[in-house]
N, C-alpha and C. Protein backbone atom coordinates (compact mmCIF):
# COMPACT_ATOMS: atom_id res chain seq x y z
N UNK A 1 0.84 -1.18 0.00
CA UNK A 1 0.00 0.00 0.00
C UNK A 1 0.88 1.24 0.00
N UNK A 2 1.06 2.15 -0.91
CA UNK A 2 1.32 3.16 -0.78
C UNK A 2 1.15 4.48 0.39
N UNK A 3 2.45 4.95 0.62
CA UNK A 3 2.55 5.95 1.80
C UNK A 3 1.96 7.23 0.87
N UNK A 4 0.83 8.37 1.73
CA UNK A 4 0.68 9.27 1.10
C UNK A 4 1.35 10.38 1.60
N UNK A 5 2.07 9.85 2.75
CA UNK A 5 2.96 11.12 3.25
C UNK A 5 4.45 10.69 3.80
N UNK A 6 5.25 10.61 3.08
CA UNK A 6 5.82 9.81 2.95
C UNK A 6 7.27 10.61 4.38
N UNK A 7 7.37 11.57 4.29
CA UNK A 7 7.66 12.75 5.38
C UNK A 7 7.25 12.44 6.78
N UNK A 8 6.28 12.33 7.22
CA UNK A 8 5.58 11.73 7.85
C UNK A 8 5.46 10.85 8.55
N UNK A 9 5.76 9.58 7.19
CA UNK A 9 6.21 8.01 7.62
C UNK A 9 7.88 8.19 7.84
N UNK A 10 8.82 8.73 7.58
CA UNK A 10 10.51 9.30 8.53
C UNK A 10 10.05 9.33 9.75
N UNK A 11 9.56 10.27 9.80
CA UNK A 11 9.19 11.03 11.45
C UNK A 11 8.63 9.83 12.59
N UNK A 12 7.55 9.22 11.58
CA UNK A 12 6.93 8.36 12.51
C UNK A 12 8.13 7.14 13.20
N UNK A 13 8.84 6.77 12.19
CA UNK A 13 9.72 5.58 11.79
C UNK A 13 10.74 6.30 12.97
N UNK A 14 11.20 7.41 12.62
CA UNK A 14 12.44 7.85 14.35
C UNK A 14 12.17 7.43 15.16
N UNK A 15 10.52 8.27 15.12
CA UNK A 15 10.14 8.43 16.77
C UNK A 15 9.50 7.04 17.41
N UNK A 16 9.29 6.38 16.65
CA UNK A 16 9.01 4.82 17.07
C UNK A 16 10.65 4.33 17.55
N UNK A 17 11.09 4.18 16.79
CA UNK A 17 12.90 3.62 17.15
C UNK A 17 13.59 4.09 17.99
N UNK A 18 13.10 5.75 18.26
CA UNK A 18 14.00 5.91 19.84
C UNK A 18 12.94 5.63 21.17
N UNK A 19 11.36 5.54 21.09
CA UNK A 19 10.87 4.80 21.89
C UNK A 19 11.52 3.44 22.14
N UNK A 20 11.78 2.45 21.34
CA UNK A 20 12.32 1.49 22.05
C UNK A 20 13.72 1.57 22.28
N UNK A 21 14.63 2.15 21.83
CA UNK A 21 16.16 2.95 21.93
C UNK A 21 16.36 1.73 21.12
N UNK A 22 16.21 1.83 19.98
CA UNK A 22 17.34 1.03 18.69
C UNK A 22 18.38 2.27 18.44
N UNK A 23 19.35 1.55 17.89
CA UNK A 23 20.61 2.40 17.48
C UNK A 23 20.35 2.76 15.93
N UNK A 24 19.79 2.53 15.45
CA UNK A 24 19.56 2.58 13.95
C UNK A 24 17.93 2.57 13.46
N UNK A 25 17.59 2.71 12.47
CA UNK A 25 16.34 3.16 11.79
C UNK A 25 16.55 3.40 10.08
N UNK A 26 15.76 2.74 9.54
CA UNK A 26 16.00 2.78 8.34
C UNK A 26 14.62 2.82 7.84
N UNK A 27 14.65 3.63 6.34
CA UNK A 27 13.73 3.98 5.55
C UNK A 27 13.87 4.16 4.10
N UNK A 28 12.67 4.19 3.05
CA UNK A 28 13.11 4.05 1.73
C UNK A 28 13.55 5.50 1.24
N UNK A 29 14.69 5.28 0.71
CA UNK A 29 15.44 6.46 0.05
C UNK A 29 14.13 7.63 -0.74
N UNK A 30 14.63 8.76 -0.57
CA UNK A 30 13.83 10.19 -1.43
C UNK A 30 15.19 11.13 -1.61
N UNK A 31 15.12 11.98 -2.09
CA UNK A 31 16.03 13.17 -2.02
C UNK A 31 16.02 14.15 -1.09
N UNK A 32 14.03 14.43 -0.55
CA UNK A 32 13.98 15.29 0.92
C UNK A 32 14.70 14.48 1.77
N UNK A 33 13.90 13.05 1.74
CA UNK A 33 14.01 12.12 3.33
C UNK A 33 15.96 12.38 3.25
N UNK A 34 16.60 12.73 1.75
CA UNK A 34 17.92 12.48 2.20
C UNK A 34 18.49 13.82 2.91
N UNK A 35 18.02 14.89 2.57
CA UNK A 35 17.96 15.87 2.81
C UNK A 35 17.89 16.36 4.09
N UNK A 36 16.90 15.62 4.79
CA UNK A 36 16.41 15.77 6.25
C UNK A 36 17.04 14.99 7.09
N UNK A 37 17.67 13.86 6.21
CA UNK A 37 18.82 13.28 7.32
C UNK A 37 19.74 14.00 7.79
N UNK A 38 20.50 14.55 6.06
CA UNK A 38 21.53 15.45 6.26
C UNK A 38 21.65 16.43 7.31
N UNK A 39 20.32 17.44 7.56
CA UNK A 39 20.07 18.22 8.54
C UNK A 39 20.22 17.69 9.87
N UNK A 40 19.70 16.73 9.85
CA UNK A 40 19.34 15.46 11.49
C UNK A 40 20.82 15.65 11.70
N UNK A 41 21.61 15.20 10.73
CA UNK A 41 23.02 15.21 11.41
C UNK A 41 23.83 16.34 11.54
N UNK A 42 23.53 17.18 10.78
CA UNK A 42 24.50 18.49 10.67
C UNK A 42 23.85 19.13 11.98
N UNK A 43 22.65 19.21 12.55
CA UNK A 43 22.09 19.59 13.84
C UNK A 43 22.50 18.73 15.20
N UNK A 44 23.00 17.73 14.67
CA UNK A 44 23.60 16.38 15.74
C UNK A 44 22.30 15.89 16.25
N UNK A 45 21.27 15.82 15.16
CA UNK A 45 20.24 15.13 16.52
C UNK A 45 20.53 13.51 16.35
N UNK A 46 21.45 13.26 15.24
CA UNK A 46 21.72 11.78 14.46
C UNK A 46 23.02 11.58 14.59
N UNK A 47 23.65 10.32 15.01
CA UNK A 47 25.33 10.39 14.81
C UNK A 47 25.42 10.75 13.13
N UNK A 48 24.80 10.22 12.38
CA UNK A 48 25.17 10.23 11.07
C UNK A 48 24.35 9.23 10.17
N UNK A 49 24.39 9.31 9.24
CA UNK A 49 23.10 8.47 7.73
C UNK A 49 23.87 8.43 6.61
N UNK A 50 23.77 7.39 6.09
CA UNK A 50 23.98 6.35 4.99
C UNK A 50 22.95 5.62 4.13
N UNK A 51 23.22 5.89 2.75
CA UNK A 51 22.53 5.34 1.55
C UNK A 51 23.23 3.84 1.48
N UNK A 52 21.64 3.00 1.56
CA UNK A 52 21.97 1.76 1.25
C UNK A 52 21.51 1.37 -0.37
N UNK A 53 22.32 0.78 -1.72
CA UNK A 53 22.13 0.26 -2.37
C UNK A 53 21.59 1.84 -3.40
N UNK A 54 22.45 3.01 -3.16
CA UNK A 54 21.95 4.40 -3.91
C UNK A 54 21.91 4.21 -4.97
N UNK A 55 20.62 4.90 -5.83
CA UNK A 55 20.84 4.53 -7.32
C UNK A 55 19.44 3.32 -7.60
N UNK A 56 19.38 2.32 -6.71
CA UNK A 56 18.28 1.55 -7.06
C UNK A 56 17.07 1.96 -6.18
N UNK A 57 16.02 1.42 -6.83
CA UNK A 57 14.72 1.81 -6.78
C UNK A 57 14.36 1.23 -5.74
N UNK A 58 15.13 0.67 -4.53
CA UNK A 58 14.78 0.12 -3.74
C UNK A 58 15.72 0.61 -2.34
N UNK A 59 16.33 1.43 -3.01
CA UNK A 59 17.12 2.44 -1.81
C UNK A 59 16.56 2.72 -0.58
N UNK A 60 17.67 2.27 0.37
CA UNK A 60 16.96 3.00 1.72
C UNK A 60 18.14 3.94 2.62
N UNK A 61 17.28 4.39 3.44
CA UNK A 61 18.32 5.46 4.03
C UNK A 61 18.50 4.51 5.42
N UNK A 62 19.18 4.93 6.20
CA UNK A 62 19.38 3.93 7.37
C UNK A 62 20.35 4.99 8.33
N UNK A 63 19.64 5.39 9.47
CA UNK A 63 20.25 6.93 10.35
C UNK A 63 21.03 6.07 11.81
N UNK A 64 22.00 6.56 12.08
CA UNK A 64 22.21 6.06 13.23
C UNK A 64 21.95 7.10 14.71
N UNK A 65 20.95 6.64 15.56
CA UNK A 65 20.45 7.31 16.51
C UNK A 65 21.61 8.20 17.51
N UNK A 66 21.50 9.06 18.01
CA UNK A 66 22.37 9.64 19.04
C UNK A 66 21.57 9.62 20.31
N UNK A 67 22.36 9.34 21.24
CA UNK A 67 21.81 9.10 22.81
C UNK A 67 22.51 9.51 23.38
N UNK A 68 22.43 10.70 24.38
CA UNK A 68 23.13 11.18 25.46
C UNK A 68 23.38 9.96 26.52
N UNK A 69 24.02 10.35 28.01
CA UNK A 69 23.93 9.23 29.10
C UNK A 69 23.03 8.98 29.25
N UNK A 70 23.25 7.59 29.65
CA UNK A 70 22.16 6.78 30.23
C UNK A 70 20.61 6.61 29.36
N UNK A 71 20.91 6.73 27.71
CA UNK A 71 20.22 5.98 27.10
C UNK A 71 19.23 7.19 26.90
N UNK A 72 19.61 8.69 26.64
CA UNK A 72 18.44 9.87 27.18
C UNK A 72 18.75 10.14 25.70
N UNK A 73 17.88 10.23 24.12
CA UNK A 73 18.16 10.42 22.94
C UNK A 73 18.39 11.88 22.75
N UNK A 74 18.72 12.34 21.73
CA UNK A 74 18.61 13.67 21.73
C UNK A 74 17.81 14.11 21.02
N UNK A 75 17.06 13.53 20.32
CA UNK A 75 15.55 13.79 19.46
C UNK A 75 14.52 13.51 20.78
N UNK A 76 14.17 14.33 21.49
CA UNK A 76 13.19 14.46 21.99
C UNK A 76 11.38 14.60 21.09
N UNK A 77 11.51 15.36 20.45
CA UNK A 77 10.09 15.45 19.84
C UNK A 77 10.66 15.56 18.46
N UNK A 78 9.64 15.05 17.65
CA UNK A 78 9.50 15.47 16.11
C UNK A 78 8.22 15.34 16.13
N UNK A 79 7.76 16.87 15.09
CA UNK A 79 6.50 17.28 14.73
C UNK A 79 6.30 17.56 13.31
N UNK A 80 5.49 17.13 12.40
CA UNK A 80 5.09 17.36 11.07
C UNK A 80 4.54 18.43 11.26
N UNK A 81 4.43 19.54 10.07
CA UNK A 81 3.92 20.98 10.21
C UNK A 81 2.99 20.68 9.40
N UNK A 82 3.50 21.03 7.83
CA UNK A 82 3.04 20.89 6.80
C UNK A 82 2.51 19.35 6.24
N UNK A 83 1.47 19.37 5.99
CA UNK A 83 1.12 17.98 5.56
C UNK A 83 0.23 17.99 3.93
N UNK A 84 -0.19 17.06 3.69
CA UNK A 84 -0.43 16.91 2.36
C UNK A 84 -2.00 17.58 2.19
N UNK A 85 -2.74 17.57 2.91
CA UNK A 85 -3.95 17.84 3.17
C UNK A 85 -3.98 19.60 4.00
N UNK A 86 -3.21 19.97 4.35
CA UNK A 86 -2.63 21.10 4.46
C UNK A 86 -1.65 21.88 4.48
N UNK A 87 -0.97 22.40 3.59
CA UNK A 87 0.43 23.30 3.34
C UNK A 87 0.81 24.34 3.96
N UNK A 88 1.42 24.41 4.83
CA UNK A 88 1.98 25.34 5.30
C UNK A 88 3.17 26.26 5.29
N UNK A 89 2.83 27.46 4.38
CA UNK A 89 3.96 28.39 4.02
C UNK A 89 4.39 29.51 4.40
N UNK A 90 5.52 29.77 5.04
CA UNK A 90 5.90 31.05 5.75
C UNK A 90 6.98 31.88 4.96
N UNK A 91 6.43 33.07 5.19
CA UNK A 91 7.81 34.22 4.51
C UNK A 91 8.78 34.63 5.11
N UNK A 92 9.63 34.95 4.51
CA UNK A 92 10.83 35.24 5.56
C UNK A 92 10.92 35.86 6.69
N UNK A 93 10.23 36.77 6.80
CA UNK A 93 10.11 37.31 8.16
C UNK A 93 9.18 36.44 9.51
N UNK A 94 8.51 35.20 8.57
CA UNK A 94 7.39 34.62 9.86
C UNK A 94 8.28 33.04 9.83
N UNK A 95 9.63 32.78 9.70
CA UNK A 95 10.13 31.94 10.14
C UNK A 95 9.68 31.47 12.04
N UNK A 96 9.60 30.29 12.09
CA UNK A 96 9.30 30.66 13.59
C UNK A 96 10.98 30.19 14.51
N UNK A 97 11.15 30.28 15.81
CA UNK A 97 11.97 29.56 16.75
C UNK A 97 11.34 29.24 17.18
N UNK A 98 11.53 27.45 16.99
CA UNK A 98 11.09 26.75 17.95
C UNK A 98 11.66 26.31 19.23
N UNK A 99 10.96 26.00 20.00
CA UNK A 99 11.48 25.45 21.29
C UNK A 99 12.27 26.40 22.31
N UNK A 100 11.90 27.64 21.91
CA UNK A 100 13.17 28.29 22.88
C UNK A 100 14.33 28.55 21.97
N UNK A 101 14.14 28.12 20.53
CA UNK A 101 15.50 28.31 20.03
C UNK A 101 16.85 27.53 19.87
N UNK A 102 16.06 25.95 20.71
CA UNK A 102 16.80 25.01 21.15
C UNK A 102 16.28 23.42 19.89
N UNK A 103 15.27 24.30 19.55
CA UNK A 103 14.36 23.38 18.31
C UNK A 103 14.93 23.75 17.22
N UNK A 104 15.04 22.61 16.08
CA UNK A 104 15.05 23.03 14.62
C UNK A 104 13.74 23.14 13.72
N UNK A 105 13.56 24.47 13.18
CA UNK A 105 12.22 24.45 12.02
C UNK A 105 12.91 23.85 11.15
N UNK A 106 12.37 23.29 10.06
CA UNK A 106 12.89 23.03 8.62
C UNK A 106 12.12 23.01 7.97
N UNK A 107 12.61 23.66 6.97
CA UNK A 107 11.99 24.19 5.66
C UNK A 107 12.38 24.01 3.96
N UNK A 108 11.57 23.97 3.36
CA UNK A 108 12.05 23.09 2.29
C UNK A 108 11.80 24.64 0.96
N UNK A 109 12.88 25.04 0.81
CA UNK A 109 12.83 26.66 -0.08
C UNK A 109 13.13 26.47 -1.32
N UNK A 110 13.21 27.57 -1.80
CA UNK A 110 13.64 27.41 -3.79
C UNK A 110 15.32 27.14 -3.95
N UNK A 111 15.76 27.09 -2.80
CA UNK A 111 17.60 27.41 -2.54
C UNK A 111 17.69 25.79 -1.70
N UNK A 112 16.58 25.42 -1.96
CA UNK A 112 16.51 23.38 -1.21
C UNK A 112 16.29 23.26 0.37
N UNK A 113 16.16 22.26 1.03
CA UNK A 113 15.76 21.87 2.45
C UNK A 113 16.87 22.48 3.40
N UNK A 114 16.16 23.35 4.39
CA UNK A 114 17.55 24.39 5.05
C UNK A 114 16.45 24.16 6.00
N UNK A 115 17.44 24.64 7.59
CA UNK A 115 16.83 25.10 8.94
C UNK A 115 15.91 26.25 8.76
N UNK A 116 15.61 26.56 9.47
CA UNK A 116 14.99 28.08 9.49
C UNK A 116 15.75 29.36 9.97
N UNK A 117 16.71 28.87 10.61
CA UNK A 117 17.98 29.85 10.82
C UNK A 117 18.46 29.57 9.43
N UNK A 118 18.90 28.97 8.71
CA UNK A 118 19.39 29.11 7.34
C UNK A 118 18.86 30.02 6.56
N UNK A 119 17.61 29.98 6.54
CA UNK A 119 16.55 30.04 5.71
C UNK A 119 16.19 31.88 6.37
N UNK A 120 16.19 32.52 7.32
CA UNK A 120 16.52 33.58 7.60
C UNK A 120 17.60 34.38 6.90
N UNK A 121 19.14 33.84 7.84
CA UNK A 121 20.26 34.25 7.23
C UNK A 121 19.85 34.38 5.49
N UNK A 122 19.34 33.62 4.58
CA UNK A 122 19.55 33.73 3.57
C UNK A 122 18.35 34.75 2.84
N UNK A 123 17.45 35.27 3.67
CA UNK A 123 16.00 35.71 3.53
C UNK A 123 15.28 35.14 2.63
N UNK A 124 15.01 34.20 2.95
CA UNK A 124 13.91 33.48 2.05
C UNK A 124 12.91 32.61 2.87
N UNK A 125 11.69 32.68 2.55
CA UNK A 125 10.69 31.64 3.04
C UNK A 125 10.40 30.33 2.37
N UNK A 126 9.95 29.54 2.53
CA UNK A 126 9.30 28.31 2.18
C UNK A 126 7.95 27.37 2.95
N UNK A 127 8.48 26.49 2.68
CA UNK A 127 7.12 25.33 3.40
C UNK A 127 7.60 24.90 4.48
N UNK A 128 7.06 25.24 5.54
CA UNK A 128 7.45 24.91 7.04
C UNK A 128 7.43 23.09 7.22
N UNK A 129 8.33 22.22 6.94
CA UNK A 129 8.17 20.49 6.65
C UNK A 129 8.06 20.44 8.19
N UNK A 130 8.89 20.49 9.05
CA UNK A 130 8.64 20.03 10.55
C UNK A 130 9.35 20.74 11.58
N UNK A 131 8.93 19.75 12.72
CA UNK A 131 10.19 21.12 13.74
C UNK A 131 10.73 19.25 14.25
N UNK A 132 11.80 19.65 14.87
CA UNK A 132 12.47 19.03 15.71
C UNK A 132 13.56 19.42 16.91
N UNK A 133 13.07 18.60 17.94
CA UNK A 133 13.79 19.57 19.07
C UNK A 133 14.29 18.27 20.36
């Protein structure tokens, strides 16, 4: 059966895997989902992500989790903003901070998938994809 949100099904797929604290999580390859890894890690909420089998149609991405002591992850929440059934688009000036500032927005712009501090610095708005914090 086909995923209709396929964004969505990432998010869900983390946040299930650090409920039970697996070290790893894997999902079928996209160019956002690769995109949003990239971020996951350049933000450290991920040790780091790897393309399995890139190139075939059966690609998956596969993230390796980060856990502070004593097993405490550092992805606390992930939230979908924008969804398929509703789009949500902000201009440069209505970027939000989330969390205190301690959250990542991400946003998916004409300049490609950036934070929302990116996405400031560079003044441009887009589609608010999720927060994570």
């Amino acid at each position: 059966m086909p995923v209709t949100d396929p964004i969505a099904d990432m998010l869900t797929r983390i946040r299930n895997a650090i409920i039970v604290r697996h070290r790893t999580v894997s999902f079928p390859a996209s160019k956002i989902k690769g995109e949003l890894a990239r971020i996951l890690a350049e933000e450290g909420f991920v040790e780091g992500y790897d393309t399995v089998r890139p190139g075939d149609p059966k690609a998956t991405i596969r993230l390796r989790l980060h856990y502070r002591s004593k097993d405490e992850p550092a992805i606390t929440g992930l939230k979908r903003v924008s969804k398929p059934g509703l789009r949500v688009y902000v201009g440069k000036g209505e970027i939000p901070r989330y969390y205190g500032g301690l959250g990542v927005a991400v946003l998916s712009t004409s300049q490609g998938v950036m934070t929302g501090r990116q996405a400031w610095r560079e003044g441009i708005g887009g589609e608010l994809l999720c927060y994570v914090w």
